[in-house]
PDB file of N, CA and C in Angstrom:
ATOM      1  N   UNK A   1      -6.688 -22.306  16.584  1.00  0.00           N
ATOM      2  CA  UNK A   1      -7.074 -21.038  15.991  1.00  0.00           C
ATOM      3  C   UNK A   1      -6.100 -20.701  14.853  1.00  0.00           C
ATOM      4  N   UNK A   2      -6.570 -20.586  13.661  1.00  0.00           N
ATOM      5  CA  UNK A   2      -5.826 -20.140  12.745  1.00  0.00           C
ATOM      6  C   UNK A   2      -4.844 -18.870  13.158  1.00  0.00           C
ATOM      7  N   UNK A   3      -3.998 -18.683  12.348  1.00  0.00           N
ATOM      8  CA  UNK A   3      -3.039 -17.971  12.281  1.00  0.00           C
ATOM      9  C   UNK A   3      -3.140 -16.585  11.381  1.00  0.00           C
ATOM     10  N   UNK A   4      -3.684 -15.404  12.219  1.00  0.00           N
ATOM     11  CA  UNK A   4      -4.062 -13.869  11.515  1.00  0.00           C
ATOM     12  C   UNK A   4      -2.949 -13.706  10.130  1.00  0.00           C
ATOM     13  N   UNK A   5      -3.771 -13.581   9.143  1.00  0.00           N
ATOM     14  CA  UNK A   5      -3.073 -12.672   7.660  1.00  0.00           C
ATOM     15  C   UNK A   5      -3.210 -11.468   7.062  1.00  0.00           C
ATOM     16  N   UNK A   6      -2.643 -11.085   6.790  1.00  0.00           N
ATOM     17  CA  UNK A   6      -3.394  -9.547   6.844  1.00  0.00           C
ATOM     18  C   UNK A   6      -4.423  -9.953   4.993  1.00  0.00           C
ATOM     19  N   UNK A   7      -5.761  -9.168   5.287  1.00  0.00           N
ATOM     20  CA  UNK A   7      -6.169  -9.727   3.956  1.00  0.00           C
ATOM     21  C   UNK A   7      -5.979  -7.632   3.175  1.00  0.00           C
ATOM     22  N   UNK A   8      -5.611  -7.743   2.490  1.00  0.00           N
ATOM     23  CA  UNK A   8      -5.082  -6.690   1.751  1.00  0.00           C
ATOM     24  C   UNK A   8      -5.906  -5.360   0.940  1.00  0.00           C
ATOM     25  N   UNK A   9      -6.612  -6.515   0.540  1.00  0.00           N
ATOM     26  CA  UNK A   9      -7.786  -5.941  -0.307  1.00  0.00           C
ATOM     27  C   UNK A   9      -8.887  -5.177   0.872  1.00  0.00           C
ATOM     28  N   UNK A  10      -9.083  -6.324   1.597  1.00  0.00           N
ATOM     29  CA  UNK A  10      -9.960  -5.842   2.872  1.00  0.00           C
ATOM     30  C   UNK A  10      -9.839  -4.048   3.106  1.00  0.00           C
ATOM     31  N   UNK A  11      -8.083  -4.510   3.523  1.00  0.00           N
ATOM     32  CA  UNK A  11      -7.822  -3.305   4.621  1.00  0.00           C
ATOM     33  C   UNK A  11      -8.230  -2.427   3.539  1.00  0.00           C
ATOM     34  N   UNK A  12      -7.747  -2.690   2.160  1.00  0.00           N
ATOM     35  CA  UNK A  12      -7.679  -0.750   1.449  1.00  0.00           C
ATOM     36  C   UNK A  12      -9.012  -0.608   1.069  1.00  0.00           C
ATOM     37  N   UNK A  13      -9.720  -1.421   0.918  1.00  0.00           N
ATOM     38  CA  UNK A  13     -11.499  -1.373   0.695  1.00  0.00           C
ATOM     39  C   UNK A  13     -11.915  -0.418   1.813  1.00  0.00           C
ATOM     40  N   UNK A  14     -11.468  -0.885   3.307  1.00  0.00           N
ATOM     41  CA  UNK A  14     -11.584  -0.134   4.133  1.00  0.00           C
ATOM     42  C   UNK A  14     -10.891   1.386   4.637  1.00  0.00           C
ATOM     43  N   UNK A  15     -10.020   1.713   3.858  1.00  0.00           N
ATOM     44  CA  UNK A  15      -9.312   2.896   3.760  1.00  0.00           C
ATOM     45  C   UNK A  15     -10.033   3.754   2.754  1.00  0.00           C
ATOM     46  N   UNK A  16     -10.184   3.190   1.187  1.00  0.00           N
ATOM     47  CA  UNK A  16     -10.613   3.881   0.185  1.00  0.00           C
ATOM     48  C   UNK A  16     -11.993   4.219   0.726  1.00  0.00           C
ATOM     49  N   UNK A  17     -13.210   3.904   1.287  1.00  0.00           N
ATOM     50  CA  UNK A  17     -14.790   4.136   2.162  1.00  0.00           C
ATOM     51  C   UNK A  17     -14.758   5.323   3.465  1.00  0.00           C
ATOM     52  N   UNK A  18     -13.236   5.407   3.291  1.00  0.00           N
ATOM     53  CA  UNK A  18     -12.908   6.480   4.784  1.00  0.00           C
ATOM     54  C   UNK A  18     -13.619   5.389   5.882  1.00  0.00           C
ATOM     55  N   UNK A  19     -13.162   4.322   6.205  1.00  0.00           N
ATOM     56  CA  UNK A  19     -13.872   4.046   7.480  1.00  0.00           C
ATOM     57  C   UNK A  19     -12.196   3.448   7.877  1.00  0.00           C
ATOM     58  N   UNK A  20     -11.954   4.738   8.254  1.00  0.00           N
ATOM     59  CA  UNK A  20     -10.133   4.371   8.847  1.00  0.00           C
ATOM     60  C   UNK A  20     -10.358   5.441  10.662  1.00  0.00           C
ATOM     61  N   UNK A  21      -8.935   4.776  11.127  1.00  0.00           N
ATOM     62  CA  UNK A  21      -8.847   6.253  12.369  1.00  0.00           C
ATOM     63  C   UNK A  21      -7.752   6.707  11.940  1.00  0.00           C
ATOM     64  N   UNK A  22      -7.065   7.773  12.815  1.00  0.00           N
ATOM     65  CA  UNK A  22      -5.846   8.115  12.881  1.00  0.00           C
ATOM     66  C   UNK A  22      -5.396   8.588  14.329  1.00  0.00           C
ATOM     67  N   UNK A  23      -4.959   7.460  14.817  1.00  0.00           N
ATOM     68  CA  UNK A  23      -4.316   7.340  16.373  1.00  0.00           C
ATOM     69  C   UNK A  23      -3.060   8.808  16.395  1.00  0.00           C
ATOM     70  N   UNK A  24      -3.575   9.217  17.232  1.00  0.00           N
ATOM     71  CA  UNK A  24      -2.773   9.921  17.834  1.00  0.00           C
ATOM     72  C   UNK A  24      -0.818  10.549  18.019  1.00  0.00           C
ATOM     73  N   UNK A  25      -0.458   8.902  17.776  1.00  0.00           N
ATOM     74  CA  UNK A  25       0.812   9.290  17.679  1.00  0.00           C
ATOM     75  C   UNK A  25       1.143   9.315  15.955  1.00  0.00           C
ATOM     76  N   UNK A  26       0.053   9.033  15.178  1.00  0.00           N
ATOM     77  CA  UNK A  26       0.886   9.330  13.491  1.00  0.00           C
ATOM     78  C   UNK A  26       0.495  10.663  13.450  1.00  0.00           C
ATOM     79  N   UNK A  27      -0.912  11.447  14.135  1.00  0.00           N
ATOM     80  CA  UNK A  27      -0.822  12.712  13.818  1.00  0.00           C
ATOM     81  C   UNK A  27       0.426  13.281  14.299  1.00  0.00           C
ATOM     82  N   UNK A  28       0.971  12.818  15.577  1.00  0.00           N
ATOM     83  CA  UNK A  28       2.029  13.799  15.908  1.00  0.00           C
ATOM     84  C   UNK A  28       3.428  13.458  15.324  1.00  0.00           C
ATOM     85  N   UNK A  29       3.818  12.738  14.730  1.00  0.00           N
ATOM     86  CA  UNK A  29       4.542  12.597  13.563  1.00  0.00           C
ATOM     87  C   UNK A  29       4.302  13.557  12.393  1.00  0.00           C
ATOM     88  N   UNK A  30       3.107  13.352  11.942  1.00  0.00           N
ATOM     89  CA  UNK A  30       2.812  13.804  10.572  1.00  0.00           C
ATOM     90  C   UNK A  30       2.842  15.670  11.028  1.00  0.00           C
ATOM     91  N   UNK A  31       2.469  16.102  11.633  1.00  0.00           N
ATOM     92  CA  UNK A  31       2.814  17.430  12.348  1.00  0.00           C
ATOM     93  C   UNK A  31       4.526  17.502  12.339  1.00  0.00           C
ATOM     94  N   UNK A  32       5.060  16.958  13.083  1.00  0.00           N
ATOM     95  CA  UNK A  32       6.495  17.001  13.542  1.00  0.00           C
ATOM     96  C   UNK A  32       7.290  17.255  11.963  1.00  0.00           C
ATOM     97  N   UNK A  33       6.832  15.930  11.052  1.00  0.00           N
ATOM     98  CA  UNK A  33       8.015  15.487   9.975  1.00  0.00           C
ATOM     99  C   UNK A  33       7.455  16.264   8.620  1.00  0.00           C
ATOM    100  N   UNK A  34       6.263  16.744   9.048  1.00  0.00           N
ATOM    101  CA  UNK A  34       5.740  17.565   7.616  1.00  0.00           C
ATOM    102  C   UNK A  34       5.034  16.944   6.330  1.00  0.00           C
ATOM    103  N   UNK A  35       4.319  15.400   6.705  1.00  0.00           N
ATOM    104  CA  UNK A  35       3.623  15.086   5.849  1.00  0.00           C
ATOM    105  C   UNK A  35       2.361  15.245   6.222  1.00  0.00           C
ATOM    106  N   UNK A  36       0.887  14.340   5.254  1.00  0.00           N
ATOM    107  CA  UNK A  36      -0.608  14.934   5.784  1.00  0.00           C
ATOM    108  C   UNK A  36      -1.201  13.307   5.893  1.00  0.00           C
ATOM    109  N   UNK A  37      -2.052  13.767   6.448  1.00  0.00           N
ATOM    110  CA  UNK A  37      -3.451  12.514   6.403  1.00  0.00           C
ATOM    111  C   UNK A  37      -2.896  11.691   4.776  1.00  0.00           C
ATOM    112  N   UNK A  38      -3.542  12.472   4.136  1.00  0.00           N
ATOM    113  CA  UNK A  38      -3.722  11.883   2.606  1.00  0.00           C
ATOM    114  C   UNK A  38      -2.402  11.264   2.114  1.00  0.00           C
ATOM    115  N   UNK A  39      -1.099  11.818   2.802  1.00  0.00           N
ATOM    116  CA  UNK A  39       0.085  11.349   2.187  1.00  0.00           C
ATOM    117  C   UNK A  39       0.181   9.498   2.747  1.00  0.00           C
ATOM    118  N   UNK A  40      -0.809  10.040   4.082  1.00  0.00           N
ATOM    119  CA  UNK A  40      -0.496   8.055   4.878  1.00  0.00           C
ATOM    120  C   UNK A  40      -1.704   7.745   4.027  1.00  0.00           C
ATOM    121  N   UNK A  41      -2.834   7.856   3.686  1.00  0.00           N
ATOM    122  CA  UNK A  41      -3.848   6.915   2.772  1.00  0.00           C
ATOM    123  C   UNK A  41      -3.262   6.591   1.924  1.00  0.00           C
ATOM    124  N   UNK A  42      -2.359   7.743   0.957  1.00  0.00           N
ATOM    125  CA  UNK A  42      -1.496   7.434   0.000  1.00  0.00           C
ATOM    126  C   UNK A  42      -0.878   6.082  -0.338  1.00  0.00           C
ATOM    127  N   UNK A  43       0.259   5.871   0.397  1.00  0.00           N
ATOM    128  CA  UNK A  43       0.953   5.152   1.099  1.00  0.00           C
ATOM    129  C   UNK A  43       0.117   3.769   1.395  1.00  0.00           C
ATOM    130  N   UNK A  44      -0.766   3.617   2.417  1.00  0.00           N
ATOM    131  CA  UNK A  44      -1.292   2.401   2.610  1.00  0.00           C
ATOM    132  C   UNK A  44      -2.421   2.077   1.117  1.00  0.00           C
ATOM    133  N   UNK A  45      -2.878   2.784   0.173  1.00  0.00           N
ATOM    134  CA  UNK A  45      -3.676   2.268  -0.671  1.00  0.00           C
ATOM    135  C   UNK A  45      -2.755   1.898  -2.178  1.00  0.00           C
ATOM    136  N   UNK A  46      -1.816   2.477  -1.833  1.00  0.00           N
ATOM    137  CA  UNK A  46      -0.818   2.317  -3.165  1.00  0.00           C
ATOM    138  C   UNK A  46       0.816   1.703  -2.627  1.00  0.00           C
ATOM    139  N   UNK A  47       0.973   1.617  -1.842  1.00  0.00           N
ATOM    140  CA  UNK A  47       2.224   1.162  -1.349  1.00  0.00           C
ATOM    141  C   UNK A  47       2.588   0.163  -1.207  1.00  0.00           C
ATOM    142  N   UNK A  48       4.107  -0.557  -0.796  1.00  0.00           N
ATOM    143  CA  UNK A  48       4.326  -1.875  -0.472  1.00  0.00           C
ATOM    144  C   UNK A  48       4.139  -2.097   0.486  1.00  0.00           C
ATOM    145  N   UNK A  49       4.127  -3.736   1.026  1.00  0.00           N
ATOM    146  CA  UNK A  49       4.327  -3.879   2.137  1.00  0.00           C
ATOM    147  C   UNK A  49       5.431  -4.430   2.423  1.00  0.00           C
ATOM    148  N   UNK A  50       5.716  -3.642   3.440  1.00  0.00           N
ATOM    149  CA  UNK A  50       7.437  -4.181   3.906  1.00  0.00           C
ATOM    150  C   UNK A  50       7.518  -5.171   5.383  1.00  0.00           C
ATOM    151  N   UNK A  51       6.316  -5.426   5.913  1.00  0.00           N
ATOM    152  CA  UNK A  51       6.348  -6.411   7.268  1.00  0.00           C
ATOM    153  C   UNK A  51       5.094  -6.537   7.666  1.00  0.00           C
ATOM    154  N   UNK A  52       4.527  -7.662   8.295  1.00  0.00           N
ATOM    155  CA  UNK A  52       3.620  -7.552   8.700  1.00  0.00           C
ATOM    156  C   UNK A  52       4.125  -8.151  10.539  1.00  0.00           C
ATOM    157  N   UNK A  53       3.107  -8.068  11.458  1.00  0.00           N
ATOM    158  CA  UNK A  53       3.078  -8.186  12.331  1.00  0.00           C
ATOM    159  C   UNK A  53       1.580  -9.368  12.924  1.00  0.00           C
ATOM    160  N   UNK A  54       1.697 -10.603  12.650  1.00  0.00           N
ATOM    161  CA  UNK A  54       0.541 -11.393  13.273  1.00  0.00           C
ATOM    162  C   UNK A  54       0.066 -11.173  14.580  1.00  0.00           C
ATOM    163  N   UNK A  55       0.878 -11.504  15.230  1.00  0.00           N
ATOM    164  CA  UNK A  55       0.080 -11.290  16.775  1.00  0.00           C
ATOM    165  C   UNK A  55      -0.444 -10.097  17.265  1.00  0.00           C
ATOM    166  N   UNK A  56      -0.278  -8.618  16.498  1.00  0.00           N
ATOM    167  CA  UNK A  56      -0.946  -7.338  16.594  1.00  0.00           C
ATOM    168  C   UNK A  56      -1.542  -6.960  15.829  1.00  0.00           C
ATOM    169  N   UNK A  57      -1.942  -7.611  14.933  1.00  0.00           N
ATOM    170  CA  UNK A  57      -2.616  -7.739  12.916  1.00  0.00           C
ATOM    171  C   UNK A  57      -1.988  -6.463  13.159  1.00  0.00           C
ATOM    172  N   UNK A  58      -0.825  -6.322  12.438  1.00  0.00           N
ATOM    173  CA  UNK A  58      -0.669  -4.971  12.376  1.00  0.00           C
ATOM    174  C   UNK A  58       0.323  -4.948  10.854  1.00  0.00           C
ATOM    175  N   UNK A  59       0.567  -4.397   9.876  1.00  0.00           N
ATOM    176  CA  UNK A  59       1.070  -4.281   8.860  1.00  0.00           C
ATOM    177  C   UNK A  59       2.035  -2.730   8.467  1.00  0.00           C
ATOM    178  N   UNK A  60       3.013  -3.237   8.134  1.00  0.00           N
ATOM    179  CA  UNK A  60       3.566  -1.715   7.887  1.00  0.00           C
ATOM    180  C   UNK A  60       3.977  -1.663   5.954  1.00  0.00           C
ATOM    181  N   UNK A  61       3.154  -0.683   5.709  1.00  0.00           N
ATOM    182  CA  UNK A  61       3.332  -0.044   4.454  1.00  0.00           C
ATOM    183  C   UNK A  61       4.698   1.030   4.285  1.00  0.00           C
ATOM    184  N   UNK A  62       4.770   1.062   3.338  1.00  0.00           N
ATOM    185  CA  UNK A  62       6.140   2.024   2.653  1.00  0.00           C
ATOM    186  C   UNK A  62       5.526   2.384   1.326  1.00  0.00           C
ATOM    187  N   UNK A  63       6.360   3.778   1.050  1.00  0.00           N
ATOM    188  CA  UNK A  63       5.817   4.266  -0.340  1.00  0.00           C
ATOM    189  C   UNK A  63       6.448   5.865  -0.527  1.00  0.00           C
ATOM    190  N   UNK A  64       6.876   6.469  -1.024  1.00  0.00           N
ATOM    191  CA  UNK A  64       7.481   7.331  -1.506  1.00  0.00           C
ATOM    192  C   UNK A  64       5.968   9.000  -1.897  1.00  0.00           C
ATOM    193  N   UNK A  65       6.589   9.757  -0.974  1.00  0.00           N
ATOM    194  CA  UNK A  65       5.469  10.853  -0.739  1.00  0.00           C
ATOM    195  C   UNK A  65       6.367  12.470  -0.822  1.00  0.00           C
ATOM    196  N   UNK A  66       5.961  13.334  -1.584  1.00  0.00           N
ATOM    197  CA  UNK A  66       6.384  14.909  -1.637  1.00  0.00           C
ATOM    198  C   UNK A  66       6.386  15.886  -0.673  1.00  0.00           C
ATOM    199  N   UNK A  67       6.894  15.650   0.069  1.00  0.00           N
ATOM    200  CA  UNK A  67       7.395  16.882   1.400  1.00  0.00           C
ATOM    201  C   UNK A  67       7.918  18.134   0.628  1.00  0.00           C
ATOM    202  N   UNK A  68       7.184  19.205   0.751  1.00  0.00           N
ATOM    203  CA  UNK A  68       8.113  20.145   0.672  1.00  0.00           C
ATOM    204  C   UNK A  68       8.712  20.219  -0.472  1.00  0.00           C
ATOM    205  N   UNK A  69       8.266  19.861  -1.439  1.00  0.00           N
ATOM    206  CA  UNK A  69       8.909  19.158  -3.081  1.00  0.00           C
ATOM    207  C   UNK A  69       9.970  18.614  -2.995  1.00  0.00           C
ATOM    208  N   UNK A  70      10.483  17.617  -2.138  1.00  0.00           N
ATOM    209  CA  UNK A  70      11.390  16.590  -1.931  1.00  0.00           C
ATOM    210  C   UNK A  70      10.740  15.493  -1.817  1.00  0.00           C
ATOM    211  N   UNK A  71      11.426  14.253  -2.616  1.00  0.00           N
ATOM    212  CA  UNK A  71      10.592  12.876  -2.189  1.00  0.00           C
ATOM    213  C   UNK A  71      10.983  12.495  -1.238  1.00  0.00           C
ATOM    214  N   UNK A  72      10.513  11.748  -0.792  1.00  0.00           N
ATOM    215  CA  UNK A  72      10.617  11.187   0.851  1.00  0.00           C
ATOM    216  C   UNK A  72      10.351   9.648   0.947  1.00  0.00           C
ATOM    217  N   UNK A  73      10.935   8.919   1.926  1.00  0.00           N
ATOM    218  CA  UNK A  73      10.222   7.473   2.194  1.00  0.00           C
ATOM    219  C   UNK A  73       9.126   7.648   3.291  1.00  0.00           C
ATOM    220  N   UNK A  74       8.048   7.180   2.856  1.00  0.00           N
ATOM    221  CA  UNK A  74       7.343   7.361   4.183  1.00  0.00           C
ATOM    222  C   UNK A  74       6.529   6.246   5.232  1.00  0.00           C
ATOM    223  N   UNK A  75       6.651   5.360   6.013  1.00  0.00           N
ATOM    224  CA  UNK A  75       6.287   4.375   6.408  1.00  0.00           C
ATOM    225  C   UNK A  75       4.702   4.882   7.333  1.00  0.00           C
ATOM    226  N   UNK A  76       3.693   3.388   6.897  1.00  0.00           N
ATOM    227  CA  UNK A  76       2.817   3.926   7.687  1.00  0.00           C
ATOM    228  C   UNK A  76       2.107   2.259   8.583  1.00  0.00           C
ATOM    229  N   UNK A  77       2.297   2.364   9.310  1.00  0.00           N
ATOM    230  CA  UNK A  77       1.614   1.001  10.343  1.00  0.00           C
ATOM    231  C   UNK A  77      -0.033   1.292  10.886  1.00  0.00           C
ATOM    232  N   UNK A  78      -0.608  -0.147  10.196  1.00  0.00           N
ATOM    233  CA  UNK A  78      -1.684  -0.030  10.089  1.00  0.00           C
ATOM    234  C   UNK A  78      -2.020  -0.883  11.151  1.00  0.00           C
ATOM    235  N   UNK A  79      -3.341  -1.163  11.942  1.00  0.00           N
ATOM    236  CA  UNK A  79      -3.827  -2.530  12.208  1.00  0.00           C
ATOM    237  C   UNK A  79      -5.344  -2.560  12.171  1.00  0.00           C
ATOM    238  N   UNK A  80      -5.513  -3.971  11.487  1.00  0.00           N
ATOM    239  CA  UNK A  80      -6.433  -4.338  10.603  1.00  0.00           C
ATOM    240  C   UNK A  80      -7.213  -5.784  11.217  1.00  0.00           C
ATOM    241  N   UNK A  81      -8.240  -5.933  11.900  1.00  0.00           N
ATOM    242  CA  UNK A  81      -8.499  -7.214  12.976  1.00  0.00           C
ATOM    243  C   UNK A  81      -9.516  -8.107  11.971  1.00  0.00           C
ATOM    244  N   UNK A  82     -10.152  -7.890  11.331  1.00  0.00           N
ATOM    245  CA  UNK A  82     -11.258  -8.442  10.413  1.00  0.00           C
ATOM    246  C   UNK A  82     -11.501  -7.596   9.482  1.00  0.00           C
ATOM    247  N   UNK A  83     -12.068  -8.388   8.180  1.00  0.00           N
ATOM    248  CA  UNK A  83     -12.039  -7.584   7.004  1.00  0.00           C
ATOM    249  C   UNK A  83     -12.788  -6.803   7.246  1.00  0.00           C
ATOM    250  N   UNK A  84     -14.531  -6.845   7.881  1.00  0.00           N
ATOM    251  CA  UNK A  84     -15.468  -5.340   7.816  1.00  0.00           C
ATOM    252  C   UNK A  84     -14.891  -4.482   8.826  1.00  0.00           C
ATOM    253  N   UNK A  85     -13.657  -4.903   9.464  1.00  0.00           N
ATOM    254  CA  UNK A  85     -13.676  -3.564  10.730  1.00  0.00           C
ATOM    255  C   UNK A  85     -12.798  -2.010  10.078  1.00  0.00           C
ATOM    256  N   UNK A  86     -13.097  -1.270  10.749  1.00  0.00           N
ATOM    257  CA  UNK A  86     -12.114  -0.392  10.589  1.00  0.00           C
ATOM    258  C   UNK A  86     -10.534  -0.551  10.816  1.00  0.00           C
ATOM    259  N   UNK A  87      -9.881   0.490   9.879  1.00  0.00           N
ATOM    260  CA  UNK A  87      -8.499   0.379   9.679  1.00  0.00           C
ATOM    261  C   UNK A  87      -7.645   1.311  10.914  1.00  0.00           C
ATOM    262  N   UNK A  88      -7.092   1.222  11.648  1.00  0.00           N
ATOM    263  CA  UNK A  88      -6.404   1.776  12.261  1.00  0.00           C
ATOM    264  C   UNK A  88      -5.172   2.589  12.244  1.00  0.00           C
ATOM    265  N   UNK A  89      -4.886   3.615  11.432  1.00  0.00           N
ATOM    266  CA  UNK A  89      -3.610   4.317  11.452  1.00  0.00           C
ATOM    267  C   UNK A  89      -3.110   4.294  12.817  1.00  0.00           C
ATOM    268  N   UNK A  90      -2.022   3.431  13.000  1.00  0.00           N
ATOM    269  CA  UNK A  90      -1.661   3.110  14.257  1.00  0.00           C
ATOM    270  C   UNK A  90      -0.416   4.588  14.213  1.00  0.00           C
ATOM    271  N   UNK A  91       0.601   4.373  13.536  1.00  0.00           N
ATOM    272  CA  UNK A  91       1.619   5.117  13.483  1.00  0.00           C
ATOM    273  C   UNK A  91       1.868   5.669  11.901  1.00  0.00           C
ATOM    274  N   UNK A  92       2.770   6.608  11.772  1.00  0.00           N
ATOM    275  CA  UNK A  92       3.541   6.987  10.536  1.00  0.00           C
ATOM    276  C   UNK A  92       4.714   7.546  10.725  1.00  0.00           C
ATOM    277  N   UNK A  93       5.525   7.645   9.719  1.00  0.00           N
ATOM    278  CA  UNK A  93       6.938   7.993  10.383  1.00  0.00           C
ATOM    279  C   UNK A  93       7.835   8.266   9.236  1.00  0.00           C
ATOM    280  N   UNK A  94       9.347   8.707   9.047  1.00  0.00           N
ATOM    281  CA  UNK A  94      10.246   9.082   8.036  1.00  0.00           C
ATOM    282  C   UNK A  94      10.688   7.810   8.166  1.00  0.00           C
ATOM    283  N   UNK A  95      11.230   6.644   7.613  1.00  0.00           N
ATOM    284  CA  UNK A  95      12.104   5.845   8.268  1.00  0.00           C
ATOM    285  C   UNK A  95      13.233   6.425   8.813  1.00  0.00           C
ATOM    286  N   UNK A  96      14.052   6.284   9.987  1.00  0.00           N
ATOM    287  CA  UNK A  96      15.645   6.839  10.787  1.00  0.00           C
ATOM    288  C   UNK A  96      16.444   5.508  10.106  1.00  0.00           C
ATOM    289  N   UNK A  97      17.498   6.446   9.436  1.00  0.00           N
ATOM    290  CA  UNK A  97      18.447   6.092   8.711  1.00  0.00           C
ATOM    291  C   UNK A  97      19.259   4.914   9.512  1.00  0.00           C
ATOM    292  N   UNK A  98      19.300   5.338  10.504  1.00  0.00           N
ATOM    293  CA  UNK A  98      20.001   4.336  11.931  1.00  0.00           C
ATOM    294  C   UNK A  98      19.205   3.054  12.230  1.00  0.00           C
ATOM    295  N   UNK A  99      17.932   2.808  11.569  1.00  0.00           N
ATOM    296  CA  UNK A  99      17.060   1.613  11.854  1.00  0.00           C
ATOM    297  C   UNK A  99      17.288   1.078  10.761  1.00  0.00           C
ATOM    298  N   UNK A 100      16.893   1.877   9.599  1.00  0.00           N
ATOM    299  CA  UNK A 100      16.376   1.294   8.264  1.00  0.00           C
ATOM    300  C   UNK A 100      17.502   1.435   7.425  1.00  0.00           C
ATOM    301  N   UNK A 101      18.335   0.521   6.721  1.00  0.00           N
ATOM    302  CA  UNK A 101      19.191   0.399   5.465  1.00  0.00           C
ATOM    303  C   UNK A 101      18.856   1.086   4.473  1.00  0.00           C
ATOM    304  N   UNK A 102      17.434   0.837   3.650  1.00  0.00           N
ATOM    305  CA  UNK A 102      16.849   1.203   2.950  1.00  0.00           C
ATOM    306  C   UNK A 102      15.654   0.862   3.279  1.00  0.00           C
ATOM    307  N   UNK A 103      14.410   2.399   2.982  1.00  0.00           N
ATOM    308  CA  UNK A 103      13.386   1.987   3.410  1.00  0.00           C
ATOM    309  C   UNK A 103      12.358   0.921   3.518  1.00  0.00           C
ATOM    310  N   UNK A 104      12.681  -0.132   2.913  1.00  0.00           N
ATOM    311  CA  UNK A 104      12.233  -1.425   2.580  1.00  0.00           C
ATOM    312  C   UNK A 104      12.995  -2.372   3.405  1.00  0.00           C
ATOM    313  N   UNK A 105      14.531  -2.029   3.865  1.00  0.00           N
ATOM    314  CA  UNK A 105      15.405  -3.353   4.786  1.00  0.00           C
ATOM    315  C   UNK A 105      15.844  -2.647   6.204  1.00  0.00           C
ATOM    316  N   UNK A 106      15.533  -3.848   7.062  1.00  0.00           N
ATOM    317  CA  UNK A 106      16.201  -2.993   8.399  1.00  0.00           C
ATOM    318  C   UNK A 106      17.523  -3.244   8.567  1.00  0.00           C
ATOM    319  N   UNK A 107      18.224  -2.404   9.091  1.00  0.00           N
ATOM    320  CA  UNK A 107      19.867  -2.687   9.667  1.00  0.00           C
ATOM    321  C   UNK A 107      19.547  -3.796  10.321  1.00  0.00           C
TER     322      UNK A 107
END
């Protein structure tokens, strides 16, 4: 069995159509840390990618978003199983300074 890639285009084809979710624990982040829905579409349709994850097709985006008129790093983990399926906002989050070096490198 081949080896899962994330195909890129796929996922944001499938983000930009709104045929995404938003699991539960990025809303309660995005509540908690003070960003929105649109700041994680943001993010996953314009952002980098900083890791992917094969064995959970799961991909984590980074990208720089306006809190509060402060910029911010904002990470958002997607997972993505086949190109027609829906996109999964698995998580979103601030990066913690104590994990992440810079939002792009981990300690």
């Amino acid at each position: 069995m081949p080896q899962w890639k994330i195909e890129l285009f796929a996922l944001r084809t499938q983000v930009q159509t709104q045929n995404f979710s938003i699991r539960p624990h990025a809303l309660q982040h995005a509540v908690k840390e003070g960003f929105t829905v649109e700041d994680m579409v943001q993010v996953v349709l314009h952002g980098k990618v900083v890791e992917t994850y094969p064995p959970r097709k799961r991909v984590l985006f980074y990208a720089n978003v306006i809190i509060e008129g402060v910029t911010m790093p904002l990470h958002v983990v997607c997972e993505h199983r086949l190109a027609d399926d829906s996109v999964d906002f698995v998580t979103a989050y601030l990066p913690d300074r104590d994990i992440w070096e810079t939002p792009t490198r981990r300690r």
